[in-house]
Protein backbone atom coordinates (compact mmCIF):
# COMPACT_ATOMS: atom_id res chain seq x y z
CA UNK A 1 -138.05 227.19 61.85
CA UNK A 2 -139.95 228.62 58.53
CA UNK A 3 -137.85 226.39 56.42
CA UNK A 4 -138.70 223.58 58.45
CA UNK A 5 -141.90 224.69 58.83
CA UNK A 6 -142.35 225.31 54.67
CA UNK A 7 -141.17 221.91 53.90
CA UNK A 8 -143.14 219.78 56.38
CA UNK A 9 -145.90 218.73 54.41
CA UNK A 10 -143.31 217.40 51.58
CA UNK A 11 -141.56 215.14 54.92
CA UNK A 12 -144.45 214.05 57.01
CA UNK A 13 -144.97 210.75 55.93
CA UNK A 14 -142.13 210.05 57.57
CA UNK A 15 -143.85 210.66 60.85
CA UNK A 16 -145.99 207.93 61.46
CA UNK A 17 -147.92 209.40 64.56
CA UNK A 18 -148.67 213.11 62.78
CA UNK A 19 -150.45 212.03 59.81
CA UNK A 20 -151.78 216.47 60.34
CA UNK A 21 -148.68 217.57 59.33
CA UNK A 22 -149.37 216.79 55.72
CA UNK A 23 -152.12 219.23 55.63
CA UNK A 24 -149.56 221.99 57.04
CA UNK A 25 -149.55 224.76 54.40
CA UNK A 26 -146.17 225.72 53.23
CA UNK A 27 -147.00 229.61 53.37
CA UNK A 28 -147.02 229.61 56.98
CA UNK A 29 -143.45 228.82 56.92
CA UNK A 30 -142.77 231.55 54.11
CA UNK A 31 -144.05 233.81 56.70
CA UNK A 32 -142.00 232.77 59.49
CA UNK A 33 -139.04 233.04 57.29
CA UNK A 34 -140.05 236.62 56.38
CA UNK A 35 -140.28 237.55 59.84
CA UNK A 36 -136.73 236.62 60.31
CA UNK A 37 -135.63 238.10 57.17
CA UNK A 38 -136.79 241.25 58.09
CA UNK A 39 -135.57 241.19 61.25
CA UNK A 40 -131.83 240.14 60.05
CA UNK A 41 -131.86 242.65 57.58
CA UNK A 42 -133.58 246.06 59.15
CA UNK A 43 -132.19 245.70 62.44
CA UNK A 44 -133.91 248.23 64.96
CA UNK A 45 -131.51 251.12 65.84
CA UNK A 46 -133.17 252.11 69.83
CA UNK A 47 -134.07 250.06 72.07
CA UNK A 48 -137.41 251.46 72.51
CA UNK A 49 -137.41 250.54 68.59
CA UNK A 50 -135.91 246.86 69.22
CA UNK A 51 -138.49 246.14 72.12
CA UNK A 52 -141.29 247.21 69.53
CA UNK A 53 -139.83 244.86 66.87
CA UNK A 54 -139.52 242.12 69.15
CA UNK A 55 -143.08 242.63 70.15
CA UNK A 56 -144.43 242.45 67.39
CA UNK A 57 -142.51 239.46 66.01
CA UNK A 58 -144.07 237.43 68.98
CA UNK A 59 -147.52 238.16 67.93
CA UNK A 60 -147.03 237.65 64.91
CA UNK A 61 -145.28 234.35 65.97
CA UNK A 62 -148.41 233.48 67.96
CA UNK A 63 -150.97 234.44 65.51
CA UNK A 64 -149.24 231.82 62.83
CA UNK A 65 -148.95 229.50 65.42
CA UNK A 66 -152.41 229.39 66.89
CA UNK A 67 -154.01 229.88 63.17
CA UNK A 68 -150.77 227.68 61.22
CA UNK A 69 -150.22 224.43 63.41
CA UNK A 70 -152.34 224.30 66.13
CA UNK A 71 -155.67 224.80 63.99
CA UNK A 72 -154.69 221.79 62.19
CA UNK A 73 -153.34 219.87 64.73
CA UNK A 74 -156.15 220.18 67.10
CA UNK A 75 -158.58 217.82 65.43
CA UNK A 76 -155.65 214.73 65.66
CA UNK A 77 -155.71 215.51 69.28
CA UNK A 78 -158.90 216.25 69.95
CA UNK A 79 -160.56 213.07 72.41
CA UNK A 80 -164.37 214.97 72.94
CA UNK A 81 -166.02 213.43 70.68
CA UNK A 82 -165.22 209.85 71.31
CA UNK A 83 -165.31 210.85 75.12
CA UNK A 84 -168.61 211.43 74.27
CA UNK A 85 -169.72 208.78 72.94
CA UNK A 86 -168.59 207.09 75.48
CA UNK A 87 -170.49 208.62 77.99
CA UNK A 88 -173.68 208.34 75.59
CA UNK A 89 -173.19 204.20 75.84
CA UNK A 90 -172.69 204.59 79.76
CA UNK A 91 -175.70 206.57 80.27
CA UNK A 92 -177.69 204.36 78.22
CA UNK A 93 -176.23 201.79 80.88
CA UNK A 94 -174.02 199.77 78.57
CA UNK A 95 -171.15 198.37 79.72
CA UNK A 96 -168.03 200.02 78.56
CA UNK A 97 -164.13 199.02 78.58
CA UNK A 98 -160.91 199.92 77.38
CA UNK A 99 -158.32 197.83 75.58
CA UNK A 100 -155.01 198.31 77.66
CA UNK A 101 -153.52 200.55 79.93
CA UNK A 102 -156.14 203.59 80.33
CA UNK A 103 -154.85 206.70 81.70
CA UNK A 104 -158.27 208.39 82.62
CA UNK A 105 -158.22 210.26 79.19
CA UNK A 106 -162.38 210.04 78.13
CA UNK A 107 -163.26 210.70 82.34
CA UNK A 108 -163.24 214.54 82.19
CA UNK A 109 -163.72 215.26 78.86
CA UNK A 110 -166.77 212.62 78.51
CA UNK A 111 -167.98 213.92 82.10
CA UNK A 112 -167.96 209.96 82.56
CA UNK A 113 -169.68 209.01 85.79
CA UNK A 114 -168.45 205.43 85.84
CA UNK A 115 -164.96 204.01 85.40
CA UNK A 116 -164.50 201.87 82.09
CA UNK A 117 -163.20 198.26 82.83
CA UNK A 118 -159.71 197.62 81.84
CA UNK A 119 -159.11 194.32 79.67
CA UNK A 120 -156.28 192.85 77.88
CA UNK A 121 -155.82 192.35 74.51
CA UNK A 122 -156.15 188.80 75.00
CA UNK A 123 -159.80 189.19 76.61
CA UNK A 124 -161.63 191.00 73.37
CA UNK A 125 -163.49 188.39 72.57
CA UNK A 126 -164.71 186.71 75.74
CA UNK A 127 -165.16 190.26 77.40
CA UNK A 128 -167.75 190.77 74.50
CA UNK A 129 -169.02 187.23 74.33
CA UNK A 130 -169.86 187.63 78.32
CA UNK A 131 -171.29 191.63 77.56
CA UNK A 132 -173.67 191.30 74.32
CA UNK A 133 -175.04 194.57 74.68
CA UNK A 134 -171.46 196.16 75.82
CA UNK A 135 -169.00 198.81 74.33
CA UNK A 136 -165.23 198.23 73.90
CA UNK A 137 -162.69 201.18 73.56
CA UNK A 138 -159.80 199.49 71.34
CA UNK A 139 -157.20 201.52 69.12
CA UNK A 140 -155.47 200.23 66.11
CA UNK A 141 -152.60 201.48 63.97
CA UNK A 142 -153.50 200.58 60.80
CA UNK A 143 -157.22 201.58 60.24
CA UNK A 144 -159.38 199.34 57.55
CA UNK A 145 -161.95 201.26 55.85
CA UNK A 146 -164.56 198.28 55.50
CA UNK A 147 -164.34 198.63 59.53
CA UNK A 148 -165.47 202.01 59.83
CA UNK A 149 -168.95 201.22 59.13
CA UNK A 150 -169.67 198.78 61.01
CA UNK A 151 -167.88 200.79 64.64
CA UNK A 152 -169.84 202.20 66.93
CA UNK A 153 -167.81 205.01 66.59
CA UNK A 154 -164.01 205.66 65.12
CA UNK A 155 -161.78 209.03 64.81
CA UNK A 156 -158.26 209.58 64.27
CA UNK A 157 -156.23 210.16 67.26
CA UNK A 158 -152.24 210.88 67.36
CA UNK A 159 -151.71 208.93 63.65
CA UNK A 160 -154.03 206.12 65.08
CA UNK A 161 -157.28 204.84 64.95
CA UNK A 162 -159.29 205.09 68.41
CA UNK A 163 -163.01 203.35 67.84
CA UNK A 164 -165.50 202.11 70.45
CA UNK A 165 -166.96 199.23 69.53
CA UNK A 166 -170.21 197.20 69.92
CA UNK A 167 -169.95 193.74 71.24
CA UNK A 168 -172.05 192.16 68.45
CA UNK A 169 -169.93 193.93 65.69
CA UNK A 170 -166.76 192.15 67.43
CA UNK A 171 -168.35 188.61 67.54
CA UNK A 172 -169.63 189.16 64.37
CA UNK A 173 -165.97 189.63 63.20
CA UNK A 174 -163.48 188.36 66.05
CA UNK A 175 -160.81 189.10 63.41
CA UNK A 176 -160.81 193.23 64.17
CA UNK A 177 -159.86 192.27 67.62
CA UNK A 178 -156.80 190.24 66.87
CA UNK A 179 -155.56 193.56 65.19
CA UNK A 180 -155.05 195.42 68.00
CA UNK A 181 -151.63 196.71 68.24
CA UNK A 182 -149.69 196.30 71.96
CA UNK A 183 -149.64 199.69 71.55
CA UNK A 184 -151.07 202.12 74.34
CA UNK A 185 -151.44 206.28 73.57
């Protein structure tokens, strides 16, 4: 596990979906390899003394976990802050809908009070030809920086790009919803 752990950031590019695991710092594998070493090599004699080492390795295991992977991790998983912006556009009483299957993912975390209206990926267009002032939830994988400033609002999310658009960014270029991937988080 520390090998594999110290040599992540040199293989993640072949993980498409965990684009975080580049910014994995080696060390934290050093230091899960230690922790084996010196467990392989200074065996405890007693039990009370192998129940202490144990103990401690686990902490230690959780400390680097919690502070190694999950701390960088978190933010590729992390749906709050489109969840609330979301919830911004439906209490401004927009109309808001997803792209896709939805599996309820922005209703807690968003504290949405309204269900968002499920279209295809065929319907981009004429959903925000028939909502001017509406908000469409659409993910991509392959993310185009010109885009970015004209979305509503965009983020990372599990190697992809999750943005909620405005309607009159999406007329305005019809192209970014043809781009949508039949691809569904």
């Amino acid at each position: 596990a520390g090998i594999a752990l110290s040599i992540m950031h040199i293989i993640a590019h072949r993980f498409d979906e965990s684009a975080w695991l580049e910014q994995l710092s080696p060390l934290w594998g050093l230091a899960v390899s230690g922790l084996g070493a010196v467990l392989l090599l200074r065996p405890p004699r007693t039990l009370p003394g192998s129940v202490r080492g144990l103990l401690l390795c686990n902490v230690a295991m959780v400390i680097i976990v919690h502070v190694g992977i999950i701390r960088v991790a978190m933010p590729a998983y992390d749906l709050r802050p489109i969840s609330q912006a979301i919830a911004r556009a439906q209490q401004a009483g927009l109309p808001v809908a997803h792209v896709g299957k939805y599996n309820g993912q922005f209703q807690f975390l968003g504290r949405l009070e309204q269900p968002l209206e499920l279209i295809g990926p065929d319907a981009i267009v004429d959903w925000a030809n028939s909502h001017p002032d509406g908000r469409i939830v659409v993910y991509y994988r392959k993310w185009h920086a010109e885009q970015a400033g004209h979305a509503e609002y965009a983020q990372a999310y599990r190697g992809l790009g999750v943005v909620l658009w405005s309607c009159a960014a999406l007329r305005a270029h019809p192209e970014w919803a043809r781009q949508w991937p039949t691809y569904n988080p």
